[in-house]
C-alpha atoms as a PDB file:
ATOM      1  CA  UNK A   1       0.000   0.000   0.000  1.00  0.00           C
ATOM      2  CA  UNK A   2       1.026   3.308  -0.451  1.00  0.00           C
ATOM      3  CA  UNK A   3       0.952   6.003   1.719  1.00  0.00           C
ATOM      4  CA  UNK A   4      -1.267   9.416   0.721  1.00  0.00           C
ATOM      5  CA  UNK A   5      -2.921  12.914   1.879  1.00  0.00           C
ATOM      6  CA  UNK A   6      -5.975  12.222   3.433  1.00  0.00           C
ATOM      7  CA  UNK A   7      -7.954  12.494   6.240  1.00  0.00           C
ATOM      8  CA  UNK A   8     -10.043   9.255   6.687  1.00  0.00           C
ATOM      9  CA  UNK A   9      -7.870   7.108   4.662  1.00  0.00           C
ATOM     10  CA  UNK A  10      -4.725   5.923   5.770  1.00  0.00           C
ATOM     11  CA  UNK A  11      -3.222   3.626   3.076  1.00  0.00           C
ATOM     12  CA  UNK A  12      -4.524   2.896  -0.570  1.00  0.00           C
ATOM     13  CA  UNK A  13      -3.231   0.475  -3.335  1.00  0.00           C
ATOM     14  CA  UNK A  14      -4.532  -0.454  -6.690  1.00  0.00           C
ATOM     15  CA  UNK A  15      -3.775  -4.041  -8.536  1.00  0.00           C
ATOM     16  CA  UNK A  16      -4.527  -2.958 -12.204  1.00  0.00           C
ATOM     17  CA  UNK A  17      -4.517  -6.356 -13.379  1.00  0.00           C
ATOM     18  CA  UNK A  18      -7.226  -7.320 -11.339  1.00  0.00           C
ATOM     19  CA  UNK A  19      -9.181  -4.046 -10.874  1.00  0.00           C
ATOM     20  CA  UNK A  20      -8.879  -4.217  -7.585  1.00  0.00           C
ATOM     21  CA  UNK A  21      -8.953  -1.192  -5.132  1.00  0.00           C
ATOM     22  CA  UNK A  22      -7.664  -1.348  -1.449  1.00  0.00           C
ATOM     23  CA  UNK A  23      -8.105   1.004   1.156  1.00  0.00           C
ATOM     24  CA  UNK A  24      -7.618   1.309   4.753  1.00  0.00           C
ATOM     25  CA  UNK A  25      -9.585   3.772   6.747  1.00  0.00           C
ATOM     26  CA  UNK A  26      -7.556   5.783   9.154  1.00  0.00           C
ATOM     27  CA  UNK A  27     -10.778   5.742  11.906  1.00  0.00           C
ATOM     28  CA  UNK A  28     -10.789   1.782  12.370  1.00  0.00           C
ATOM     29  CA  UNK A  29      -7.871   0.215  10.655  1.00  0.00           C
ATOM     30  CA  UNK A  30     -10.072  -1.808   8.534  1.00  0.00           C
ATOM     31  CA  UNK A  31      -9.126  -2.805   5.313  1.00  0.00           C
ATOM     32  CA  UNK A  32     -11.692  -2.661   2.358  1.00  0.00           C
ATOM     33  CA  UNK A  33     -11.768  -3.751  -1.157  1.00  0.00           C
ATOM     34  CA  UNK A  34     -13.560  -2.668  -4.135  1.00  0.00           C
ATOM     35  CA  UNK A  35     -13.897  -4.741  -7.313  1.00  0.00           C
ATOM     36  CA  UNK A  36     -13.876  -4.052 -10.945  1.00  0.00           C
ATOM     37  CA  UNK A  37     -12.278  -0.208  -9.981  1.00  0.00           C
ATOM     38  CA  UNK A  38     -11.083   1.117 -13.563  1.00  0.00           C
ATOM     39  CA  UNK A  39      -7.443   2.205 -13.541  1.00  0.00           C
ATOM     40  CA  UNK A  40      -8.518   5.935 -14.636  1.00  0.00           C
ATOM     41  CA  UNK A  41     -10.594   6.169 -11.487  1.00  0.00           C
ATOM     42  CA  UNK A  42      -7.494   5.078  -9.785  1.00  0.00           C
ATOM     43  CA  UNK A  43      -5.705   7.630 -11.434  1.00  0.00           C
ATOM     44  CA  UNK A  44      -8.044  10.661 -11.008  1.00  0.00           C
ATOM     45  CA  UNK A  45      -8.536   9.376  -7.080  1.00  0.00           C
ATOM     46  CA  UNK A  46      -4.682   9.429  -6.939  1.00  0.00           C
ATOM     47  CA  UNK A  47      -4.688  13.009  -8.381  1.00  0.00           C
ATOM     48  CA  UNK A  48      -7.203  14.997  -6.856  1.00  0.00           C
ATOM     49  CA  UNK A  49      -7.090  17.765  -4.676  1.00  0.00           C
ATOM     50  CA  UNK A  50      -9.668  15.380  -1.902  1.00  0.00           C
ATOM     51  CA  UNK A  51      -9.141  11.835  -1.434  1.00  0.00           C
ATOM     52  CA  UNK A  52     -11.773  11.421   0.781  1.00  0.00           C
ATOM     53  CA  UNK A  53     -14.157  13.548  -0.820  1.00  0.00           C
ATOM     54  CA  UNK A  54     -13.461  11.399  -4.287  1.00  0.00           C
ATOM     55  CA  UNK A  55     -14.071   8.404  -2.385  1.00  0.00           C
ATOM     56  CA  UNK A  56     -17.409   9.443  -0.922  1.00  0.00           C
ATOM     57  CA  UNK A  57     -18.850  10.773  -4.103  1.00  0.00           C
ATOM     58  CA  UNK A  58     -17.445   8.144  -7.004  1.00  0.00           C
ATOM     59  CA  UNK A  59     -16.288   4.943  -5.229  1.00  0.00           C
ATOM     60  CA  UNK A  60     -18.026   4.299  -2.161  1.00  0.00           C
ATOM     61  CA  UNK A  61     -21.379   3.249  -3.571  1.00  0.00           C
ATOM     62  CA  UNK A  62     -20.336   2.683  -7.089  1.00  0.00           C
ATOM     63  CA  UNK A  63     -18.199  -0.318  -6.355  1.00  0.00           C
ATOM     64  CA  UNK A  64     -18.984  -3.827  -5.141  1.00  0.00           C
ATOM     65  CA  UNK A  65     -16.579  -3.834  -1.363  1.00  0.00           C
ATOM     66  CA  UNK A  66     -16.044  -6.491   1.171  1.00  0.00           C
ATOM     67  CA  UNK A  67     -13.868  -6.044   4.306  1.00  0.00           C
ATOM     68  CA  UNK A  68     -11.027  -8.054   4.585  1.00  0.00           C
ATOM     69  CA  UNK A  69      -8.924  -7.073   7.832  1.00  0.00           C
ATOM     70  CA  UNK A  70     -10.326  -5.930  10.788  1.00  0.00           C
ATOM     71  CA  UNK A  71      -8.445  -3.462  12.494  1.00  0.00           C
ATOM     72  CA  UNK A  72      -8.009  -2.175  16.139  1.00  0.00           C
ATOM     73  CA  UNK A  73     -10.153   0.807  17.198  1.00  0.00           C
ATOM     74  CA  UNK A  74      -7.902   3.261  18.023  1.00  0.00           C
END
């Protein structure tokens, strides 16, 4: 994962190959992932001036996620 500017999210990656979008949440630890991400969504989420605010509005309820480590509350 790499690390970026962003309030509620602490670590992102992308696996082009497989369309596949990570992200953990800097609130909970938790790890999500979200299927079938295209890699110029990737891109323009990588790029913009609000991380979390492109999350919210284009990937959160656009993409099919499932949890898949459960952090420690902080």
């Amino acid at each position: 994962m790499s690390r970026m500017s962003a309030k509620y999210i602490m670590d992102v990656a992308y696996f082009p190959i497989r369309k596949l979008l990570e992200i953990q949440f800097a609130n909970d630890d938790n790890i999500y992932q979200y299927f079938d991400v295209p890699e110029d969504v990737w891109y323009s989420m990588r790029n913009t001036l609000s991380m979390d605010m492109y999350f919210n509005l284009q990937i959160s309820s656009q993409y099919k996620s499932k949890m898949i480590q459960r952090g420690r509350k902080k």
